[in-house]
N, C-alpha and C. Protein backbone atom coordinates (compact mmCIF):
# COMPACT_ATOMS: atom_id res chain seq x y z
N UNK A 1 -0.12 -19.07 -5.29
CA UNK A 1 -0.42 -18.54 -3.98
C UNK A 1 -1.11 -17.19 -4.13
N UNK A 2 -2.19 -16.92 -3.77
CA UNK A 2 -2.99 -15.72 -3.74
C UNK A 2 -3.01 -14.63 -2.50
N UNK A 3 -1.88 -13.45 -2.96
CA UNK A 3 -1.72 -13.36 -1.78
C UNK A 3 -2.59 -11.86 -1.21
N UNK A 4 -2.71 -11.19 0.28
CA UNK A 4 -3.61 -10.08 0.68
C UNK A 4 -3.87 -9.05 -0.29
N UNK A 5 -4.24 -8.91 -1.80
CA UNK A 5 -4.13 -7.83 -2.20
C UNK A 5 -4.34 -6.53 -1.85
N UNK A 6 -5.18 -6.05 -0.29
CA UNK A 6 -5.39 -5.03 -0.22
C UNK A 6 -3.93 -4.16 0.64
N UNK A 7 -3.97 -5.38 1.45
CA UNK A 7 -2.04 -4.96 2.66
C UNK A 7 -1.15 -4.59 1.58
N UNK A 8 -0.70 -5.70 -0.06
CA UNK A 8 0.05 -5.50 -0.62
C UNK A 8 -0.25 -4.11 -1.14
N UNK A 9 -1.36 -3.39 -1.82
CA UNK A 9 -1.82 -2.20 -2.02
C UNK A 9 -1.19 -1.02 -0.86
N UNK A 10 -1.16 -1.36 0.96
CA UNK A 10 -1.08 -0.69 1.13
C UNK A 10 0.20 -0.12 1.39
N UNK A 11 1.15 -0.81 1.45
CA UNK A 11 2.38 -0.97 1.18
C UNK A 11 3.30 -0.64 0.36
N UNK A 12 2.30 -0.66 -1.01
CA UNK A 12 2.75 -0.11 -2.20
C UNK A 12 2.88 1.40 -2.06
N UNK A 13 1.51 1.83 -1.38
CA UNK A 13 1.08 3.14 -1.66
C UNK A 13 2.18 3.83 -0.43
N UNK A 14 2.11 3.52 0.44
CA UNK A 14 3.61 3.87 1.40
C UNK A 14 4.86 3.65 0.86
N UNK A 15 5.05 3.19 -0.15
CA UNK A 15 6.76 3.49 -1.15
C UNK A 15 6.61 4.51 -1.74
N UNK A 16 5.30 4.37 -2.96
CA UNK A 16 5.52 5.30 -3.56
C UNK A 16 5.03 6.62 -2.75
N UNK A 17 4.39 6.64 -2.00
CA UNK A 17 3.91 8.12 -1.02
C UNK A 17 5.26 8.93 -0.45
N UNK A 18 6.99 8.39 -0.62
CA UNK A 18 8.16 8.70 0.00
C UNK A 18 8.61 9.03 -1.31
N UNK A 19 8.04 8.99 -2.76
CA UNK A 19 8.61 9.51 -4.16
C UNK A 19 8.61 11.22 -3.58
N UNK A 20 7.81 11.87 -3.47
CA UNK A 20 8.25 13.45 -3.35
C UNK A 20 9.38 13.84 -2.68
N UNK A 21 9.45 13.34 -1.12
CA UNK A 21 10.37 13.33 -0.53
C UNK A 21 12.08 12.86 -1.31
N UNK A 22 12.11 12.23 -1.68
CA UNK A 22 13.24 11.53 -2.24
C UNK A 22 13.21 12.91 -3.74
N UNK A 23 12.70 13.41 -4.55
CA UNK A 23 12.85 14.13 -5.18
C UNK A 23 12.99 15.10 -4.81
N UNK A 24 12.48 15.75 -3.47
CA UNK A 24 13.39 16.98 -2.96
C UNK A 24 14.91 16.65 -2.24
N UNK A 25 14.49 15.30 -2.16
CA UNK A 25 16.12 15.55 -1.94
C UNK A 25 17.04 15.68 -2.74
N UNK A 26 16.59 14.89 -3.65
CA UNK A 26 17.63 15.13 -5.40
C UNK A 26 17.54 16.80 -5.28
N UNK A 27 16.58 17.36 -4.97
CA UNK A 27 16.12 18.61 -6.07
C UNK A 27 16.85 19.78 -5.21
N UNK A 28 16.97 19.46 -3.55
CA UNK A 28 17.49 20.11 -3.40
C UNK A 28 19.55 20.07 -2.56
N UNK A 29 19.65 18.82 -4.41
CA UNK A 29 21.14 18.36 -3.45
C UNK A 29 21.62 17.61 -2.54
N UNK A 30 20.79 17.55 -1.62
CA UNK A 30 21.00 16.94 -0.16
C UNK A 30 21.90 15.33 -0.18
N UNK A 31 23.11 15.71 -0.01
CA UNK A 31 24.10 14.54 0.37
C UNK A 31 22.96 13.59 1.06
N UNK A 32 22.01 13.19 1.51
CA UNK A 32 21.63 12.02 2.01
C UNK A 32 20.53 11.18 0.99
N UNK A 33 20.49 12.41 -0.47
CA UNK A 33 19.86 11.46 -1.13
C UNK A 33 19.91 10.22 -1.51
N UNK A 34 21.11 9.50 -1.84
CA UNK A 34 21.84 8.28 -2.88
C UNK A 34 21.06 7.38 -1.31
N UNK A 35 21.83 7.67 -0.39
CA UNK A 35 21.64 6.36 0.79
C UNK A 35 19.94 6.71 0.83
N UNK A 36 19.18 7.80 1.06
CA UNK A 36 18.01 7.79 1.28
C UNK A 36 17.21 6.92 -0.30
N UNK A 37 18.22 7.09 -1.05
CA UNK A 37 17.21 6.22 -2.33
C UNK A 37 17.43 4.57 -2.04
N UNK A 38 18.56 4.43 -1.97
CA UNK A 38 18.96 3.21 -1.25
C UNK A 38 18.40 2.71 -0.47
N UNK A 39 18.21 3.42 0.75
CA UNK A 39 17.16 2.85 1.86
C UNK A 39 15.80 2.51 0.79
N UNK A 40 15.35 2.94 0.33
CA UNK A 40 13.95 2.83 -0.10
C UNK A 40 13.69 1.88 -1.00
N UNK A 41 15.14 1.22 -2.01
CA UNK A 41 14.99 0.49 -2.83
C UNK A 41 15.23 -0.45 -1.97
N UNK A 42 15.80 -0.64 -0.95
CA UNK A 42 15.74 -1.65 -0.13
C UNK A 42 14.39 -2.01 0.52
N UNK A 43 13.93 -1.34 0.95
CA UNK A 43 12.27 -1.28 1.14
C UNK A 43 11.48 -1.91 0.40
N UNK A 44 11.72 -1.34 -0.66
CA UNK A 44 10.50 -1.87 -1.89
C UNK A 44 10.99 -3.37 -2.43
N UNK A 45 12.63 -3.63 -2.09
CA UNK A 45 12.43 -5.32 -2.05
C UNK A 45 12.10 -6.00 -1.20
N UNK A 46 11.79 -5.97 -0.31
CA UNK A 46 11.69 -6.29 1.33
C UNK A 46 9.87 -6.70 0.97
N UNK A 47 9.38 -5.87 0.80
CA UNK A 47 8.14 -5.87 0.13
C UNK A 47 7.79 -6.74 -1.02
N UNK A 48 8.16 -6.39 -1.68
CA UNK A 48 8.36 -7.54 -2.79
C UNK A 48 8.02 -8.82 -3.18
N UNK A 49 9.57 -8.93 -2.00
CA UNK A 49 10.19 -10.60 -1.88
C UNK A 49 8.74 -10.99 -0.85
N UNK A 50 8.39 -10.47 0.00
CA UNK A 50 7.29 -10.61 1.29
C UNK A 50 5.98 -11.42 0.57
N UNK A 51 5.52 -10.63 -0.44
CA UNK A 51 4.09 -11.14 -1.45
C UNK A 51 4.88 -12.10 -2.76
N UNK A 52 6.00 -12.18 -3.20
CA UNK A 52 6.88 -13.49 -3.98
C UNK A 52 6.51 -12.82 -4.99
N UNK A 53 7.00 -11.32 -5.02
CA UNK A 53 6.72 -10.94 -6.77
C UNK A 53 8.27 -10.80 -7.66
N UNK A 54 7.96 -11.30 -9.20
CA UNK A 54 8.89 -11.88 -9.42
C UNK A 54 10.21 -10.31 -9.86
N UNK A 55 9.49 -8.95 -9.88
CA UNK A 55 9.59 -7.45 -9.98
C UNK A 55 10.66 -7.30 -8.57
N UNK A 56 11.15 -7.78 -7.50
CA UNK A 56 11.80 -8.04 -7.13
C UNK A 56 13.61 -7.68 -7.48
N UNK A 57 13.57 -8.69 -8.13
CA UNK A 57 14.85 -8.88 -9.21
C UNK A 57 14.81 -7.57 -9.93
N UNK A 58 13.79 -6.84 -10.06
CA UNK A 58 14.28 -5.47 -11.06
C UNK A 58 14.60 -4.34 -9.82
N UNK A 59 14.18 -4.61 -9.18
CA UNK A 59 14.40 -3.30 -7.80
C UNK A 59 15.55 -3.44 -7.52
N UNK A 60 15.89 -5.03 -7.37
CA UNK A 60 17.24 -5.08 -6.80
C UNK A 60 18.60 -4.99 -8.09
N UNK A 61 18.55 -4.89 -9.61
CA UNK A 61 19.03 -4.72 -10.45
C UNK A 61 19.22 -2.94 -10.55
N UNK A 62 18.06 -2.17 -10.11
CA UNK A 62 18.31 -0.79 -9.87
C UNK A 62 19.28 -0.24 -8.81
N UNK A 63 19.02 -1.19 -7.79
CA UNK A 63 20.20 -0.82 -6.44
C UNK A 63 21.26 -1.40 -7.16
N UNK A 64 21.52 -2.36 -8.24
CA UNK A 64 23.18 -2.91 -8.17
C UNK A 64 23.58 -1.60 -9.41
N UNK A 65 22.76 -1.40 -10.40
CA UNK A 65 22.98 0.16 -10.85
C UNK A 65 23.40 1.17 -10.17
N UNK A 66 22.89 1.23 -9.40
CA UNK A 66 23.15 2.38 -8.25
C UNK A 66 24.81 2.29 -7.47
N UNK A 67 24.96 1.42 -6.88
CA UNK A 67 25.93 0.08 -6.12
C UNK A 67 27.23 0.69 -7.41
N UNK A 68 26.89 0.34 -8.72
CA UNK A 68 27.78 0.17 -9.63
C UNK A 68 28.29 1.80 -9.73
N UNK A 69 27.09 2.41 -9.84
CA UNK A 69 27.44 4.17 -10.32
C UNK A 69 27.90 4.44 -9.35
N UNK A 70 28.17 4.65 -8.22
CA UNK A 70 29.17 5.21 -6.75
C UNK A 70 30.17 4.99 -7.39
N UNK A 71 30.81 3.72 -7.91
CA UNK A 71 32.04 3.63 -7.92
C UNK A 71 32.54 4.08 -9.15
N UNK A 72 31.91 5.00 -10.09
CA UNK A 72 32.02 5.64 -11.58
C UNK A 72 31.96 4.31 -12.33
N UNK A 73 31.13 3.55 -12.14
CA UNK A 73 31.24 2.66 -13.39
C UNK A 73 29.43 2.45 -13.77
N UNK A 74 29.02 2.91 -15.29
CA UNK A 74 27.64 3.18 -15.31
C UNK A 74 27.45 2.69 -17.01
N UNK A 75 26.07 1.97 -16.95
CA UNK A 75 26.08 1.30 -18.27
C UNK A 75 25.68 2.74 -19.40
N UNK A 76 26.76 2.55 -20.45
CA UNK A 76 26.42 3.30 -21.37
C UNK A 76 25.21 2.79 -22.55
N UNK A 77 24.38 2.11 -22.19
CA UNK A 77 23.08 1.94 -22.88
C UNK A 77 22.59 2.28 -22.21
N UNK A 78 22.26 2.94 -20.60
CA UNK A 78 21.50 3.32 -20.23
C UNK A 78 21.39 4.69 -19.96
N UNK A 79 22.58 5.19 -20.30
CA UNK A 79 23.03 6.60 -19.45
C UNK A 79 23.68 7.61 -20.85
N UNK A 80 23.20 8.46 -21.10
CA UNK A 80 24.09 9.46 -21.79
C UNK A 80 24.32 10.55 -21.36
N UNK A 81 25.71 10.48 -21.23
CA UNK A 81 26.78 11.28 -20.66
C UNK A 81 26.58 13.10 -21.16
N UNK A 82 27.23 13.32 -20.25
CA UNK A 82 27.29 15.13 -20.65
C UNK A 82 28.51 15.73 -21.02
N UNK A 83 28.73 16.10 -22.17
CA UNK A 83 30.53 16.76 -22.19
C UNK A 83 30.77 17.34 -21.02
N UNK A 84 30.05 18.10 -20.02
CA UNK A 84 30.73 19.09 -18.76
C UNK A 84 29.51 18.25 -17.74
N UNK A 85 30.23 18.29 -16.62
CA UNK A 85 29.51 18.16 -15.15
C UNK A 85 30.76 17.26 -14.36
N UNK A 86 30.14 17.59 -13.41
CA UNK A 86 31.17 16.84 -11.91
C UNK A 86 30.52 15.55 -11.65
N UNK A 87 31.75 14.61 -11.68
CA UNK A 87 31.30 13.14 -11.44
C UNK A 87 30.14 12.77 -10.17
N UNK A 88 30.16 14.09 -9.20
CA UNK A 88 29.02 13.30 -8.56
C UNK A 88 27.45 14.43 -9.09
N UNK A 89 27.34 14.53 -9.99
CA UNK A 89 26.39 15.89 -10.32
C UNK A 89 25.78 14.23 -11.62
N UNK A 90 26.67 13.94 -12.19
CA UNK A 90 26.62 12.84 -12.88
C UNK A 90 26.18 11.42 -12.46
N UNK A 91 26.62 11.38 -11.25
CA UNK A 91 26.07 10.27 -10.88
C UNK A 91 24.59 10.12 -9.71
N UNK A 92 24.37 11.44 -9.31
CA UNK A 92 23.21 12.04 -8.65
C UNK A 92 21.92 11.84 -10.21
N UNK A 93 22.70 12.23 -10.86
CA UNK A 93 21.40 12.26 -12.40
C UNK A 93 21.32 11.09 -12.47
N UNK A 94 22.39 9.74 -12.55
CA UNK A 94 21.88 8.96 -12.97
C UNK A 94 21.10 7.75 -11.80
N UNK A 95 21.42 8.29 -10.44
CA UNK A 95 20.16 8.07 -9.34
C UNK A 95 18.79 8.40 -9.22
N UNK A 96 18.62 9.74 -9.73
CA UNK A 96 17.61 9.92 -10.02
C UNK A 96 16.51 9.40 -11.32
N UNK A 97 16.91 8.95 -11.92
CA UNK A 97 16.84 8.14 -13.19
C UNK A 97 16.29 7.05 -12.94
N UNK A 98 17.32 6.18 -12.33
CA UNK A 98 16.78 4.95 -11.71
C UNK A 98 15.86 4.91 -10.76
N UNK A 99 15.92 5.82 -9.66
CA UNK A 99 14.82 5.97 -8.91
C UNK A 99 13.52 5.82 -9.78
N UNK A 100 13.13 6.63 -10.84
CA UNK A 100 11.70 6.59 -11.59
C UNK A 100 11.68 5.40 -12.58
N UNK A 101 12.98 4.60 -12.96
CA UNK A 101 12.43 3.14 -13.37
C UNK A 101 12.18 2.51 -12.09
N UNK A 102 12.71 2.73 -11.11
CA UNK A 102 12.10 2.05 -9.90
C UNK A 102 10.63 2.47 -9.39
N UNK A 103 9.87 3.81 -9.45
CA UNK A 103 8.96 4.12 -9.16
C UNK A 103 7.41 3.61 -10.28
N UNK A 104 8.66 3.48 -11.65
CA UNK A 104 7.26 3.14 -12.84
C UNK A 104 7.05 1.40 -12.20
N UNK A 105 8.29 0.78 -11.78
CA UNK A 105 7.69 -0.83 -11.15
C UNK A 105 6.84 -0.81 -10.16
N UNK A 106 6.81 -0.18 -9.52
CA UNK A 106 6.00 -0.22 -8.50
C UNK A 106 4.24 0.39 -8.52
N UNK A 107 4.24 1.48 -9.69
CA UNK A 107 3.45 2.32 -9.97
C UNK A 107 2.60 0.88 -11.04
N UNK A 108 3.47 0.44 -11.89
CA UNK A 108 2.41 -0.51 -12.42
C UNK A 108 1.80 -1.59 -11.75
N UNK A 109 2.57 -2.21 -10.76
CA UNK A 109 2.13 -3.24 -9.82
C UNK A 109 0.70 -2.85 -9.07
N UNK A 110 0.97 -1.33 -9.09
CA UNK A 110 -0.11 -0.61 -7.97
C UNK A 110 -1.36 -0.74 -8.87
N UNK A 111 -1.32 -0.48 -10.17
CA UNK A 111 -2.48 -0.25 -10.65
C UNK A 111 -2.74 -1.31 -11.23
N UNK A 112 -2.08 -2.91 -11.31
CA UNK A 112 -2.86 -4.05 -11.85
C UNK A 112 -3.40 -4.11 -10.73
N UNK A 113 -3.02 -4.36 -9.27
CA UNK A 113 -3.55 -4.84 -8.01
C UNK A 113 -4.62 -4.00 -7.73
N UNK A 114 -4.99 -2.95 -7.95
CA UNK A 114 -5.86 -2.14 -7.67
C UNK A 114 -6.87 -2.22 -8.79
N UNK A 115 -6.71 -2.78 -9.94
CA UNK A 115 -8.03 -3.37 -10.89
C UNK A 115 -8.68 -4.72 -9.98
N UNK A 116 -7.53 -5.38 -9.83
CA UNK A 116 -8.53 -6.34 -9.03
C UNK A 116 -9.27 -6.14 -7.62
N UNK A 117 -8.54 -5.13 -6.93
CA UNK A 117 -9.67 -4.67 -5.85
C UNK A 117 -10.97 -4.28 -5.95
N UNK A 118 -10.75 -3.19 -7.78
CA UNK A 118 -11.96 -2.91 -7.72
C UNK A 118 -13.19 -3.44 -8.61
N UNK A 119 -12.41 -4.28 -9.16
CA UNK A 119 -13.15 -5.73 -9.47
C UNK A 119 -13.66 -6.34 -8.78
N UNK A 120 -12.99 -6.54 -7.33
CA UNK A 120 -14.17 -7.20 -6.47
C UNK A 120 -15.03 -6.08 -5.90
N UNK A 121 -14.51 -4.93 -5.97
CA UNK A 121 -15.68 -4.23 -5.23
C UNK A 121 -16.53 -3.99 -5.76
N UNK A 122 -16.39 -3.87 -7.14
CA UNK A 122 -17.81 -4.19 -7.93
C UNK A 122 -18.84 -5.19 -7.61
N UNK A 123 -18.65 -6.35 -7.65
CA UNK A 123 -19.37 -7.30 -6.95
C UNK A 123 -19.86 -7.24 -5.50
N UNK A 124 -18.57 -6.80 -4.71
CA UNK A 124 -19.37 -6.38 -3.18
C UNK A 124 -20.77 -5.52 -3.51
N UNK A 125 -20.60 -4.42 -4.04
CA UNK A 125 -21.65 -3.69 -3.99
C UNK A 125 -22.88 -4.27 -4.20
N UNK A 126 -22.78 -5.03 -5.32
CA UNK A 126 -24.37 -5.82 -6.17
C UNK A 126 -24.32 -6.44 -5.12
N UNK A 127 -23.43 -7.49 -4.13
CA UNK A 127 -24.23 -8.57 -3.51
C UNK A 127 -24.50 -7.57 -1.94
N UNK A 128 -24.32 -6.53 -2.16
CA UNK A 128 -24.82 -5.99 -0.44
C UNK A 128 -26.56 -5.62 -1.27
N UNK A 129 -26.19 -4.92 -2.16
CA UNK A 129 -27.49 -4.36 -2.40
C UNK A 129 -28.47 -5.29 -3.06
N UNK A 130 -28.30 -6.69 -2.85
CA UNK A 130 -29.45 -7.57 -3.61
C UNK A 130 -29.72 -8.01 -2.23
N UNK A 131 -28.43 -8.15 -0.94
CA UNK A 131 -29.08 -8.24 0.04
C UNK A 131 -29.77 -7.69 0.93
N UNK A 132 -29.45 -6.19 0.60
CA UNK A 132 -30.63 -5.14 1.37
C UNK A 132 -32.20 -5.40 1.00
N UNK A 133 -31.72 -5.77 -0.57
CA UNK A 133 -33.46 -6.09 -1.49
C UNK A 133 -33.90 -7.34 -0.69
N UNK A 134 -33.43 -8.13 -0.19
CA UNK A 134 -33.94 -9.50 0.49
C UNK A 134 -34.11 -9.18 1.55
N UNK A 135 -34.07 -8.16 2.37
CA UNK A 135 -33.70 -8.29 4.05
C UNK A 135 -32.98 -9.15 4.60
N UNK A 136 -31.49 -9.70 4.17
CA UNK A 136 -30.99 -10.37 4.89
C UNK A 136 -29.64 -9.56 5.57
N UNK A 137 -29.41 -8.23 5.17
CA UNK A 137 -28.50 -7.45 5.65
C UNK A 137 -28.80 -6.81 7.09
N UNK A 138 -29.70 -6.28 6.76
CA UNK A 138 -29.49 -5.54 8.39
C UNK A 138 -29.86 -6.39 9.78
N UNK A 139 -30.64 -7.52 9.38
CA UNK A 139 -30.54 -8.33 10.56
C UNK A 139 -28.95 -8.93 11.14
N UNK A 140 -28.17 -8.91 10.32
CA UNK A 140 -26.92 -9.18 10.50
C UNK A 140 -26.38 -8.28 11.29
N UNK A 141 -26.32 -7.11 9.97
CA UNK A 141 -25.56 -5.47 10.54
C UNK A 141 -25.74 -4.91 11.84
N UNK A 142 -27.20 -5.06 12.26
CA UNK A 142 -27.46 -4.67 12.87
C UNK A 142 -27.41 -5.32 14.69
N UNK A 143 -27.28 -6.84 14.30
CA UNK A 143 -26.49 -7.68 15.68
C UNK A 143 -25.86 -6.89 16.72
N UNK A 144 -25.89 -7.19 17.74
CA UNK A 144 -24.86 -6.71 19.14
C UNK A 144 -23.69 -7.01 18.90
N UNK A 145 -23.01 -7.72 17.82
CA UNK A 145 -21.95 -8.76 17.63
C UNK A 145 -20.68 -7.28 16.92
N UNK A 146 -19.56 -7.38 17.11
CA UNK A 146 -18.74 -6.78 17.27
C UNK A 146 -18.08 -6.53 15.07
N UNK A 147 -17.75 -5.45 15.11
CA UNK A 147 -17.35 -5.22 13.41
C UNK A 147 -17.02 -6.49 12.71
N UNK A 148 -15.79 -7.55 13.28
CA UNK A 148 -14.95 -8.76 12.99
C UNK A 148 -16.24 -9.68 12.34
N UNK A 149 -17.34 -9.83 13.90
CA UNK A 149 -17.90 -10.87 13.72
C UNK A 149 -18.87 -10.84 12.63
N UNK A 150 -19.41 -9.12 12.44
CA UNK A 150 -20.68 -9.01 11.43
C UNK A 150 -20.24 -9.40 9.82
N UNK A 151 -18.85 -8.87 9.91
CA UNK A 151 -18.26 -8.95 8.58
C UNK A 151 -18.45 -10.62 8.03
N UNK A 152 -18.04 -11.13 9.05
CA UNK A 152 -18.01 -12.48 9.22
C UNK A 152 -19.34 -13.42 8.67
N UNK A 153 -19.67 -12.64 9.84
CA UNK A 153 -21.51 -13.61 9.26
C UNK A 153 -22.08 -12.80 8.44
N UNK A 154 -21.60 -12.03 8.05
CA UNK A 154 -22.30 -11.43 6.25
C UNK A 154 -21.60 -12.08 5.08
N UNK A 155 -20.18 -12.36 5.48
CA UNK A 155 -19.88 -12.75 4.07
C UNK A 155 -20.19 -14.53 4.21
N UNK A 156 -19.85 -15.22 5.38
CA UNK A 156 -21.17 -16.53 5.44
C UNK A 156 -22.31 -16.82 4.85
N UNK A 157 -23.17 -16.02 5.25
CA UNK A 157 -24.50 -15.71 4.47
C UNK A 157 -24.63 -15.30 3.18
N UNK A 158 -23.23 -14.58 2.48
CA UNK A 158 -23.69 -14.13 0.88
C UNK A 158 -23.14 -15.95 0.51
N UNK A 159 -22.47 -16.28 1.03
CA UNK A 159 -21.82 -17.85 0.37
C UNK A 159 -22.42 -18.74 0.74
N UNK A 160 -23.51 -18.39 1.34
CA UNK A 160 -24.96 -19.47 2.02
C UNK A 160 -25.74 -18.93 0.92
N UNK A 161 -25.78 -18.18 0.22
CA UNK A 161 -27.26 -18.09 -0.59
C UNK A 161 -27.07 -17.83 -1.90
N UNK A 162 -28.17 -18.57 -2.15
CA UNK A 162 -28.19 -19.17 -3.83
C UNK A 162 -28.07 -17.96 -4.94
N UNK A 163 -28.60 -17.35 -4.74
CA UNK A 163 -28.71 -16.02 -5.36
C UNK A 163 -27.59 -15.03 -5.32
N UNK A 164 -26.15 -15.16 -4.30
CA UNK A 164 -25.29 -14.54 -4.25
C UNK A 164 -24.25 -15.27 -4.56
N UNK A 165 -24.37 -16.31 -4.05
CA UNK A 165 -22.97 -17.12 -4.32
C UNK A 165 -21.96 -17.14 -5.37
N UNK A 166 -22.51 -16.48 -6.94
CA UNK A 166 -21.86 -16.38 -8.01
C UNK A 166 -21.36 -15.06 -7.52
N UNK A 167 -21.65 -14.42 -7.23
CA UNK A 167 -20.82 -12.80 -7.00
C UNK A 167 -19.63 -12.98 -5.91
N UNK A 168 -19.90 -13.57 -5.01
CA UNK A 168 -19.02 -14.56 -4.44
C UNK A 168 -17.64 -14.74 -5.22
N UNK A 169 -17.71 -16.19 -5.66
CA UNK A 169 -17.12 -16.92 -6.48
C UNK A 169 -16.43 -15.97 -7.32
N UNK A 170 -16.84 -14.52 -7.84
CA UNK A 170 -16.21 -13.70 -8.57
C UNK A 170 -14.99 -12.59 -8.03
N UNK A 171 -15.59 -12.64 -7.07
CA UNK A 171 -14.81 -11.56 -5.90
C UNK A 171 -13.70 -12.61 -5.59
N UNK A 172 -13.52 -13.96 -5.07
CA UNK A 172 -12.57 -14.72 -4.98
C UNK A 172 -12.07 -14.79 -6.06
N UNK A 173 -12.13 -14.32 -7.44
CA UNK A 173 -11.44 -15.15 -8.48
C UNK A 173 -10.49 -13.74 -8.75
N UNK A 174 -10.99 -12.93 -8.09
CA UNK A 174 -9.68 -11.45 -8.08
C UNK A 174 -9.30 -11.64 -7.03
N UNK A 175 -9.32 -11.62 -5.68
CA UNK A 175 -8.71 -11.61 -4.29
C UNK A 175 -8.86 -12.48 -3.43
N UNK A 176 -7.76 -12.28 -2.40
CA UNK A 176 -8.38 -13.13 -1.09
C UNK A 176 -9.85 -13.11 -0.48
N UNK A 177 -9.90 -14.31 0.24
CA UNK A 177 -10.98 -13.85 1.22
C UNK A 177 -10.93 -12.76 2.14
N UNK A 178 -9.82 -12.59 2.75
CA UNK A 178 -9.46 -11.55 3.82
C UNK A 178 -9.80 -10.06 3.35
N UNK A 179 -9.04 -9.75 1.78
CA UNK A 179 -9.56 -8.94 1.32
C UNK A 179 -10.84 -8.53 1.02
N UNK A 180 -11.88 -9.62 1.05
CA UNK A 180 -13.28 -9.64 0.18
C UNK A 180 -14.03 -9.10 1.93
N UNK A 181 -13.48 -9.17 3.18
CA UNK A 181 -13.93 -8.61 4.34
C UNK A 181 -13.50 -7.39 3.98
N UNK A 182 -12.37 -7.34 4.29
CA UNK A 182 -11.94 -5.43 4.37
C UNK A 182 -12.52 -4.57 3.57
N UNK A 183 -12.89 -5.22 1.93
CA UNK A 183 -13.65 -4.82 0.90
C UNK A 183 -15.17 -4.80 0.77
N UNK A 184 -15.48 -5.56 1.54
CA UNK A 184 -17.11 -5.54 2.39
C UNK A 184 -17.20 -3.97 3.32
N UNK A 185 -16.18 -3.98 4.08
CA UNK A 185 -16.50 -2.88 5.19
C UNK A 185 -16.01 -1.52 4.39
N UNK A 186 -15.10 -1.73 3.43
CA UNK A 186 -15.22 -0.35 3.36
C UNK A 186 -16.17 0.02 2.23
N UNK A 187 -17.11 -0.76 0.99
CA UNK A 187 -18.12 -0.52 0.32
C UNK A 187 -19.88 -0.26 1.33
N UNK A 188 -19.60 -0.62 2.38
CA UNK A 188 -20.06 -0.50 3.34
C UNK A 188 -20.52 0.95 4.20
N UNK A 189 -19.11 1.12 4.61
CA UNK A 189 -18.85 2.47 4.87
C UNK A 189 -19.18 3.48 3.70
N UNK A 190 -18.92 2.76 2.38
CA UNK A 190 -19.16 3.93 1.05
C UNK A 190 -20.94 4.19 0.70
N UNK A 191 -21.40 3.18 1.40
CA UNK A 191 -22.80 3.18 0.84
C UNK A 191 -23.66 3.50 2.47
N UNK A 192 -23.10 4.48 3.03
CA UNK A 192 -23.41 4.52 4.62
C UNK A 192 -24.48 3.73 5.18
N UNK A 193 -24.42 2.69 5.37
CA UNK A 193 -24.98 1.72 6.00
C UNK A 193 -24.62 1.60 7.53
């Protein structure tokens, strides 16, 4: 199943965009950190499970870490202990901990999905600009017909013509179609047209 890579992107980037926040709360103490990390690892499975990624199961293995450390019970392969500190000074460290194996899952997800965006946007670009070289762009662009529809009958027309259709075919073999619109308009917008 191939699913929106650009929504899943943006989604991503709204978890991890709540990492600072959640580190001042560690940083500055704040009793609502543990549940505020909680909330968020709950988030980022919610997300997850939504696009069927199988990284899922590790978010939710960080919350049962978490789940487990409240109640002082914490894996000693993962955690080394301090001769002095207060059990919740101890178990705040080892939230914070998990929080950034939770942030590196998400941080790598972000940046395979975001090779393939810009994998296809590589291709958007060549097939706008072989169609500016043909004149078949701005008769489109330039229609009375509303953003939805131009997008529409531009990416029609690159999969109507012989000469584009492989750039096409390439842009689908990283993303959705849905994406290969949104990724039209905003290479679009980048090349002020």
């Amino acid at each position: 199943m191939r699913i929106v890579v650009t929504a899943f992107l943006d989604q991503l980037h709204e978890l991890l965009g709540q990492g600072p926040h959640l580190v001042t709360l560690y940083d500055q103490k704040d009793i609502s950190f543990v549940s505020s990390l909680s909330s968020w690892l709950e988030a980022s499975e919610r997300v997850l499970e939504d696009y069927h990624r199988p990284e899922v199961s590790k978010i939710a293995g960080i919350r049962a870490q978490i789940l487990s450390a409240s109640s002082g019970v914490f894996d000693k392969n993962t955690f080394r202990f301090p001769a002095r500190g207060s059990e919740r000074k101890i178990f705040y460290a080892s939230a914070a901990i998990l929080f950034n194996s939770a942030q590196n899952i998400l941080n790598d997800l972000y940046d395979n999905f975001s090779t393939d965006k810009e994998e296809a946007a590589k291709y958007m670009r060549q097939i706008i600009l072989i169609s500016l070289q043909k004149n078949s762009f701005y008769p489109i662009w330039n229609s009375a017909a509303g953003l939805p529809e131009k997008l529409n009958t531009l990416w029609s027309a690159f999969t109507g013509d012989s000469d584009l259709v492989q750039g096409v075919r390439q842009i689908l073999a990283s993303v959705h179609h849905l994406d290969a619109l949104r990724i039209m308009d905003e290479v679009i917008t980048e090349l002020g047209l």
